[in-house]
C-alpha atoms as a PDB file:
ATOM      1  CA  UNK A   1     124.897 -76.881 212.279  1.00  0.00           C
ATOM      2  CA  UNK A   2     122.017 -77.969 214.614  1.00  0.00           C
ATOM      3  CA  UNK A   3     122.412 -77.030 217.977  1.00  0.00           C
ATOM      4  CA  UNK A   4     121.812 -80.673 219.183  1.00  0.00           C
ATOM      5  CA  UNK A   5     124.802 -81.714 216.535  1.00  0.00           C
ATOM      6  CA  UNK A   6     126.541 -78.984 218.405  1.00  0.00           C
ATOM      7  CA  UNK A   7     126.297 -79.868 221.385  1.00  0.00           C
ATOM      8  CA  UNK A   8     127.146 -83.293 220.914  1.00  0.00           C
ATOM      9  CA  UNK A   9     130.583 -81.877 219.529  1.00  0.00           C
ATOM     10  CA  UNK A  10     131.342 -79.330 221.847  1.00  0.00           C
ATOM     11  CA  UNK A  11     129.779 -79.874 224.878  1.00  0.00           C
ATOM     12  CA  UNK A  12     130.358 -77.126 227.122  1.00  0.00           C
ATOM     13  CA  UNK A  13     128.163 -74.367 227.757  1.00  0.00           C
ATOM     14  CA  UNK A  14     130.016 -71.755 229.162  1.00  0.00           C
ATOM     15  CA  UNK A  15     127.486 -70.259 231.878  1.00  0.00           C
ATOM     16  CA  UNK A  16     128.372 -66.461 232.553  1.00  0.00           C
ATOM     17  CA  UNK A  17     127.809 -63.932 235.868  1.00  0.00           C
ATOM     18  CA  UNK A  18     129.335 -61.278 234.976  1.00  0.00           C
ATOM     19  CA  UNK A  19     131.337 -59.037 232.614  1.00  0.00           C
ATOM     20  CA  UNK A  20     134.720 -60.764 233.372  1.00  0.00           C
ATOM     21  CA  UNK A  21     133.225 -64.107 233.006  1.00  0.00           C
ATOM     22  CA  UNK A  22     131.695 -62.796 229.352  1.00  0.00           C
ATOM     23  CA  UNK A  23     135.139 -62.090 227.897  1.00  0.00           C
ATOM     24  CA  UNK A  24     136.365 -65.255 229.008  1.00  0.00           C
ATOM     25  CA  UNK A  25     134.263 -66.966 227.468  1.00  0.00           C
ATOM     26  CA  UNK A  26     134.280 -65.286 224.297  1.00  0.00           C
ATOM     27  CA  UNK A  27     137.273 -66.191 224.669  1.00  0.00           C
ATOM     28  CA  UNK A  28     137.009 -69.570 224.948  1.00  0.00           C
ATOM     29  CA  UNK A  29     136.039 -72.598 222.558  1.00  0.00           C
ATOM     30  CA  UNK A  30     132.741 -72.694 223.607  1.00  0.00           C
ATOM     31  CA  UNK A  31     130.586 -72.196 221.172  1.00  0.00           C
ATOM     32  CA  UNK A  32     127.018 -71.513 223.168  1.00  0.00           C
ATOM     33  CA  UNK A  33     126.956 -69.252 226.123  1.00  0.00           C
ATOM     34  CA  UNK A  34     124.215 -68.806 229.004  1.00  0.00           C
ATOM     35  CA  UNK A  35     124.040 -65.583 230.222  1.00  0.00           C
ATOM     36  CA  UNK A  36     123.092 -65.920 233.644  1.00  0.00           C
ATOM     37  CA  UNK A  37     123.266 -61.437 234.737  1.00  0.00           C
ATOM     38  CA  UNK A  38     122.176 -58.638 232.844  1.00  0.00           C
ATOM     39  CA  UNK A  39     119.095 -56.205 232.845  1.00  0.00           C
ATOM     40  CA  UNK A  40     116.624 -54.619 230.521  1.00  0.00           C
ATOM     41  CA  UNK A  41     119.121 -51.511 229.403  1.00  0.00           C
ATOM     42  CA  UNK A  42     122.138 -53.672 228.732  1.00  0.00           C
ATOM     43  CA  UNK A  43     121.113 -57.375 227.304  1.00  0.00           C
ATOM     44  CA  UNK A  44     120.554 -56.570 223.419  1.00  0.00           C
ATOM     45  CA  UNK A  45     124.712 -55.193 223.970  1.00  0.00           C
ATOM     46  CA  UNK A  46     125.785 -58.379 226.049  1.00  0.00           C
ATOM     47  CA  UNK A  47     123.717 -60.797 223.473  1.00  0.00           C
ATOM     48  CA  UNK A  48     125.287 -58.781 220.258  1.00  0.00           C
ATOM     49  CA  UNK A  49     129.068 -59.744 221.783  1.00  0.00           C
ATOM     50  CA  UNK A  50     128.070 -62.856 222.155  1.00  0.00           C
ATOM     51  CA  UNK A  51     126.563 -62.823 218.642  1.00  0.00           C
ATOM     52  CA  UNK A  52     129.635 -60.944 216.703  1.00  0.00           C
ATOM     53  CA  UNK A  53     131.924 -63.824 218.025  1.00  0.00           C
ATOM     54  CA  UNK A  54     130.297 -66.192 215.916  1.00  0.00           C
ATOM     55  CA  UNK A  55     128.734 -68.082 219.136  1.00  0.00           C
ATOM     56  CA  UNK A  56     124.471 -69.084 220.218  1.00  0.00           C
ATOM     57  CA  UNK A  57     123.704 -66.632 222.726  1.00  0.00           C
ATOM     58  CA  UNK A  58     120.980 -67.886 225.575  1.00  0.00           C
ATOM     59  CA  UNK A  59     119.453 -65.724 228.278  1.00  0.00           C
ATOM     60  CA  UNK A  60     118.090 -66.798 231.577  1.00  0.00           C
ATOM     61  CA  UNK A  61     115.526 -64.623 231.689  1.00  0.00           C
ATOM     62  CA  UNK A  62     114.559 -65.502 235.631  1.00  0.00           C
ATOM     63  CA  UNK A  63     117.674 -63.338 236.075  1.00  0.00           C
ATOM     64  CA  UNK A  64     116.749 -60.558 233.695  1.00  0.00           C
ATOM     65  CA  UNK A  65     117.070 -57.730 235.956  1.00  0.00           C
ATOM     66  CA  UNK A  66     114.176 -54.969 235.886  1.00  0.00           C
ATOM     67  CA  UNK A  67     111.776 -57.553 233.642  1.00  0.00           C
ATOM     68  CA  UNK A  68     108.750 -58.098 235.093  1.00  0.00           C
ATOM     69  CA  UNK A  69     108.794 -61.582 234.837  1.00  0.00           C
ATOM     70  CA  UNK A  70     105.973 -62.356 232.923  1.00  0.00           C
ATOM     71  CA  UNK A  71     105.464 -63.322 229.431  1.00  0.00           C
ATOM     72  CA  UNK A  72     105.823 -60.015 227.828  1.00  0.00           C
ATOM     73  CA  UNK A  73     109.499 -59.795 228.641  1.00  0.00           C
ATOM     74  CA  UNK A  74     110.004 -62.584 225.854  1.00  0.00           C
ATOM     75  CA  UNK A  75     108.507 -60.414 223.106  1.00  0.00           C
ATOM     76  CA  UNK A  76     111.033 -57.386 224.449  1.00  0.00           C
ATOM     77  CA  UNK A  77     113.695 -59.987 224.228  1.00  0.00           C
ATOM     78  CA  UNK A  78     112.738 -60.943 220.665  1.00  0.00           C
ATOM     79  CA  UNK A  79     112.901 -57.072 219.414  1.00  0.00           C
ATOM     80  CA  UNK A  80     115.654 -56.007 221.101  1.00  0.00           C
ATOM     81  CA  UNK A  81     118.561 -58.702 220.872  1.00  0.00           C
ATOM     82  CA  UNK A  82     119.347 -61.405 218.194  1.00  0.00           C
ATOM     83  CA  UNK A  83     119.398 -64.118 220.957  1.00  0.00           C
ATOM     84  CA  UNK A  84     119.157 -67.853 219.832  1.00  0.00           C
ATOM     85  CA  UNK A  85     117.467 -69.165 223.324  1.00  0.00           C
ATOM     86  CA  UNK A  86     115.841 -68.447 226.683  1.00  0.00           C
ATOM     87  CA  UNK A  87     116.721 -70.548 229.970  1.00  0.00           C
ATOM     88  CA  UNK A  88     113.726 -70.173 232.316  1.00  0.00           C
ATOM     89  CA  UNK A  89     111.914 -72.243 235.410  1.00  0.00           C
ATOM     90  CA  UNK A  90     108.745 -71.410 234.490  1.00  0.00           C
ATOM     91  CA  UNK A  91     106.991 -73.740 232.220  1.00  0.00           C
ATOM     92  CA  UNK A  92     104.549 -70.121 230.604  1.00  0.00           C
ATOM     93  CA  UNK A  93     108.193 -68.390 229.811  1.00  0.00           C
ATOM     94  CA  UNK A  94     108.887 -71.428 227.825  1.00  0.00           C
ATOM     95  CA  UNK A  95     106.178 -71.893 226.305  1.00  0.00           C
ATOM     96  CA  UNK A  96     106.072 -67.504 225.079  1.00  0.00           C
ATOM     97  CA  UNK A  97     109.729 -68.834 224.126  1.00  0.00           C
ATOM     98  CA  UNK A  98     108.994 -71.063 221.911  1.00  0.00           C
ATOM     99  CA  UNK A  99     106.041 -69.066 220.069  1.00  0.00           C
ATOM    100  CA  UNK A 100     108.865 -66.657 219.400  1.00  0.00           C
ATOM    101  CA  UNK A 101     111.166 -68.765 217.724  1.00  0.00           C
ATOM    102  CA  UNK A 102     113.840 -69.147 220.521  1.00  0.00           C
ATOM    103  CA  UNK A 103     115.431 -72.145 221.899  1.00  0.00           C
ATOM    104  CA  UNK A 104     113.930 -73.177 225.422  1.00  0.00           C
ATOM    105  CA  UNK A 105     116.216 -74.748 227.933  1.00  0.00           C
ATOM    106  CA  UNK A 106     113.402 -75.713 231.128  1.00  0.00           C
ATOM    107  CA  UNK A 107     116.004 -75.461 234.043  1.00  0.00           C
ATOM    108  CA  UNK A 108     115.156 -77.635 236.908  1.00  0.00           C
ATOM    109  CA  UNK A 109     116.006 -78.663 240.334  1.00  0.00           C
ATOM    110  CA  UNK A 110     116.687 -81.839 241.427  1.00  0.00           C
ATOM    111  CA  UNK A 111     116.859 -81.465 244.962  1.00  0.00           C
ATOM    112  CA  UNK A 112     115.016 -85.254 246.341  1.00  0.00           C
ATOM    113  CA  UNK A 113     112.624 -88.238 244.960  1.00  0.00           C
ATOM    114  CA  UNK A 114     109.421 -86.069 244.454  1.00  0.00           C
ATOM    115  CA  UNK A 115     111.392 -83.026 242.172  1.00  0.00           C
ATOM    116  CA  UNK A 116     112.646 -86.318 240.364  1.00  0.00           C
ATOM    117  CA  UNK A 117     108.796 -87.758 240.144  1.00  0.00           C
ATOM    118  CA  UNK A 118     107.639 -84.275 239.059  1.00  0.00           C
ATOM    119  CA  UNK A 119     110.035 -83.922 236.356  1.00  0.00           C
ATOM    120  CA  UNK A 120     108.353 -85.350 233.547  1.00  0.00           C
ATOM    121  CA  UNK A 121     105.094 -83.565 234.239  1.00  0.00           C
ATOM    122  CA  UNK A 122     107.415 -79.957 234.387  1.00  0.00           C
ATOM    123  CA  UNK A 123     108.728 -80.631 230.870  1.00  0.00           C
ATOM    124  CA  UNK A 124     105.379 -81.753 229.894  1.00  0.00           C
ATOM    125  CA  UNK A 125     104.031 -78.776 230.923  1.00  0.00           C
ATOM    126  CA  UNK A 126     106.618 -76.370 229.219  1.00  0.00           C
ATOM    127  CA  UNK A 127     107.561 -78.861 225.812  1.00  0.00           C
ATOM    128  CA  UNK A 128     111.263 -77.418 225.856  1.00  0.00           C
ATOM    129  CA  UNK A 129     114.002 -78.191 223.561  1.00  0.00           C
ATOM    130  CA  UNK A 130     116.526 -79.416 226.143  1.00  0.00           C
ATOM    131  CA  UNK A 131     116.177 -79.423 229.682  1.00  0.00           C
ATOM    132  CA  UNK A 132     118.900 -78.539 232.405  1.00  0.00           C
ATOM    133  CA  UNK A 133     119.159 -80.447 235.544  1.00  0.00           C
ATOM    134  CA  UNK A 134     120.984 -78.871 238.583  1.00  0.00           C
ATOM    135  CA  UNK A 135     122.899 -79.973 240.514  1.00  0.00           C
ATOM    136  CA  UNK A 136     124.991 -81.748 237.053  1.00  0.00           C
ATOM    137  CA  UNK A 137     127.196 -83.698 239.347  1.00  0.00           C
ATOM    138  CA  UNK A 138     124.720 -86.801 239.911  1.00  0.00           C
ATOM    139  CA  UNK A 139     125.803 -89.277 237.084  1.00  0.00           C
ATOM    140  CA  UNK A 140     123.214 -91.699 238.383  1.00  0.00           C
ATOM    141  CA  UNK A 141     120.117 -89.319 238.634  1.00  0.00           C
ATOM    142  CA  UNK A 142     121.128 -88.034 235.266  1.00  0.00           C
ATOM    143  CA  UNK A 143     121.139 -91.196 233.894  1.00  0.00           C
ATOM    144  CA  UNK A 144     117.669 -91.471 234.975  1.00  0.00           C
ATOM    145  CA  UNK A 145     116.609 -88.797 234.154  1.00  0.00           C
ATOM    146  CA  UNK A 146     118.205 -89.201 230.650  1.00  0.00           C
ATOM    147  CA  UNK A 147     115.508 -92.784 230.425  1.00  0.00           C
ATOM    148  CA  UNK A 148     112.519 -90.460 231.877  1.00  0.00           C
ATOM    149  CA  UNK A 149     112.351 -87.821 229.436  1.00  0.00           C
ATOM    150  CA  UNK A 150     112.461 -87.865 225.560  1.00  0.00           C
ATOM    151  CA  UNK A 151     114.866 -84.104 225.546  1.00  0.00           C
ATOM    152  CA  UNK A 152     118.434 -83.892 225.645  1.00  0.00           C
ATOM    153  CA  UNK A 153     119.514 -83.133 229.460  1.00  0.00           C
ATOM    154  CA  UNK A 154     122.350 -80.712 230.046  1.00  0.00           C
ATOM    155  CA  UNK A 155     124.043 -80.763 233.620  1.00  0.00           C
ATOM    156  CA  UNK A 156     124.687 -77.798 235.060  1.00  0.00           C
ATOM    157  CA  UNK A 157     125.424 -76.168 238.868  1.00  0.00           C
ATOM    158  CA  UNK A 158     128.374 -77.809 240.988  1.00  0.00           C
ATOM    159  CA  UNK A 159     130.056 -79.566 237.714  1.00  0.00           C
ATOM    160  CA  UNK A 160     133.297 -78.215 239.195  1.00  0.00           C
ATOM    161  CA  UNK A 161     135.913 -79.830 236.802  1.00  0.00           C
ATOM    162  CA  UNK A 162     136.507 -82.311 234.233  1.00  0.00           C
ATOM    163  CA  UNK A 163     135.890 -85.501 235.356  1.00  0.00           C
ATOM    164  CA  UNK A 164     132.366 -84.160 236.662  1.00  0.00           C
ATOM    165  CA  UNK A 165     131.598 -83.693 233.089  1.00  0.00           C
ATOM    166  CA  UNK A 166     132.812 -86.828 231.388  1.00  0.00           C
ATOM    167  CA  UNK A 167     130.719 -88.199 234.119  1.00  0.00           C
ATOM    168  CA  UNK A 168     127.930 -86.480 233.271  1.00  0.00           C
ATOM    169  CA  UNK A 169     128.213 -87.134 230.065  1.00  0.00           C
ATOM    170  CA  UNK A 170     128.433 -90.232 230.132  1.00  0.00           C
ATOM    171  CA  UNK A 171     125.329 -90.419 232.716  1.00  0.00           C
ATOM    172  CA  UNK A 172     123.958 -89.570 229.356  1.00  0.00           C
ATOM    173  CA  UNK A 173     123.969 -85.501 229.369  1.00  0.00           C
ATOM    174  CA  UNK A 174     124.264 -83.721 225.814  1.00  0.00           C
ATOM    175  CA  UNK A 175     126.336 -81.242 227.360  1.00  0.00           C
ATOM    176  CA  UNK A 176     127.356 -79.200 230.943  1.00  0.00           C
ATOM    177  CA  UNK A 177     126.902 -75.905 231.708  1.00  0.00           C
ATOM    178  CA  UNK A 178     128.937 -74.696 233.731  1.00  0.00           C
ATOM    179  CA  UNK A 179     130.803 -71.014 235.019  1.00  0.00           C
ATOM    180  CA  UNK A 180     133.999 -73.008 235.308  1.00  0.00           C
ATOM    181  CA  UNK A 181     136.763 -71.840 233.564  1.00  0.00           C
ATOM    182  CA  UNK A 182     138.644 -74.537 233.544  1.00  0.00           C
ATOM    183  CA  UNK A 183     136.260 -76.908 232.730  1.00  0.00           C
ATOM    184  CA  UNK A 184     135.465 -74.708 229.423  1.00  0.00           C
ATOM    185  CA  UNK A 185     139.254 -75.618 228.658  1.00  0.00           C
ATOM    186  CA  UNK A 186     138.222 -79.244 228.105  1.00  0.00           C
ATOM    187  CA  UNK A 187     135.464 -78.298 225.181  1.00  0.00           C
ATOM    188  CA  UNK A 188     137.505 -79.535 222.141  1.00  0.00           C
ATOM    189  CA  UNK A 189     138.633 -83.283 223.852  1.00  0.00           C
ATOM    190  CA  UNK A 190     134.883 -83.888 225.861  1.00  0.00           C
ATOM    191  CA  UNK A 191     132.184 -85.380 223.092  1.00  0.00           C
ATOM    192  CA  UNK A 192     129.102 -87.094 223.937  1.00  0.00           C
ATOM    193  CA  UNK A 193     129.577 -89.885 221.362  1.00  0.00           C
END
């Protein structure tokens, strides 16, 4: 199934910190997780659990410890896990991303009325596949933002239960990502349609 087609039917991304967080939400119903910790020496094991659960595994490779940072971390990536995506803020990550074949999520802050003006020139700049917009719980912003650009928006950061994400959902977000447990409860009765 296409990830968009996914999405649409399971619309929780279950965003992970840490080890305890990563069993929970193999655990759970969601069916793509965001690893948001790891470094260099551990992230081809925490992708392959991710993996051997049947689930899309995406790495936010800003938080990569002990990369460097620069493109050449995406070609490590590539060779050493089976990872479906990368999650970055920098428009030349993306980019290496895509050249390898991975999913790009451009993650973005929309902090005031110029980061919103800027936005369309970011994804322009980095072409992504979907593009996450933090803080998630602004149902009005995202359904702006959701008009502005032609990629699927997820919301993610602060979407701290389930009404945040039917709201942003129905601001017009494909999904939420989010490190909420509870709110990866609600996968199987949230849709986007």
């Amino acid at each position: 199934m296409p990830l968009n087609e996914l999405l649409k039917s399971r619309p929780v991304v279950a965003a992970v910190k840490d080890s305890a967080g990563l069993d929970a939400a193999l655990a759970s119903e969601c069916q793509v997780v965001s690893l948001l910790f790891g470094n260099i020496t551990n992230i081809g094991r925490l992708v392959q659990r991710i993996k051997q659960a049947g689930k899309f595994a995406f790495i936010h490779v800003d938080l990569l410890e002990g990369s460097s940072n620069q493109e050449i971390v995406i070609n490590f990536l590539k060779i050493v896990t089976q990872a479906d995506g990368i999650i970055s803020t920098k428009p030349a990550m993306l980019k290496a991303a895509r050249l390898q074949g991975f999913y790009t999520v451009h993650r973005l802050f929309v902090l005031d009325s110029i980061s919103f003006h800027n936005l369309d020139k970011q994804v322009a700049q980095s072409g992504p596949d979907f593009v996450e917009i933090l803080p998630g719980c602004m149902p009005k912003v995202l359904g702006w933002i959701s008009e502005k650009i032609r990629q699927p928006v997820i919301a993610g950061g602060l979407v701290c239960d389930e009404e945040d994400a039917r709201l942003a959902l129905g601001a017009g977000a494909i999904a939420v990502s989010t490190t909420n447990h509870q709110v990866w409860s609600c996968v199987t009765h949230l849709t986007t349609d």
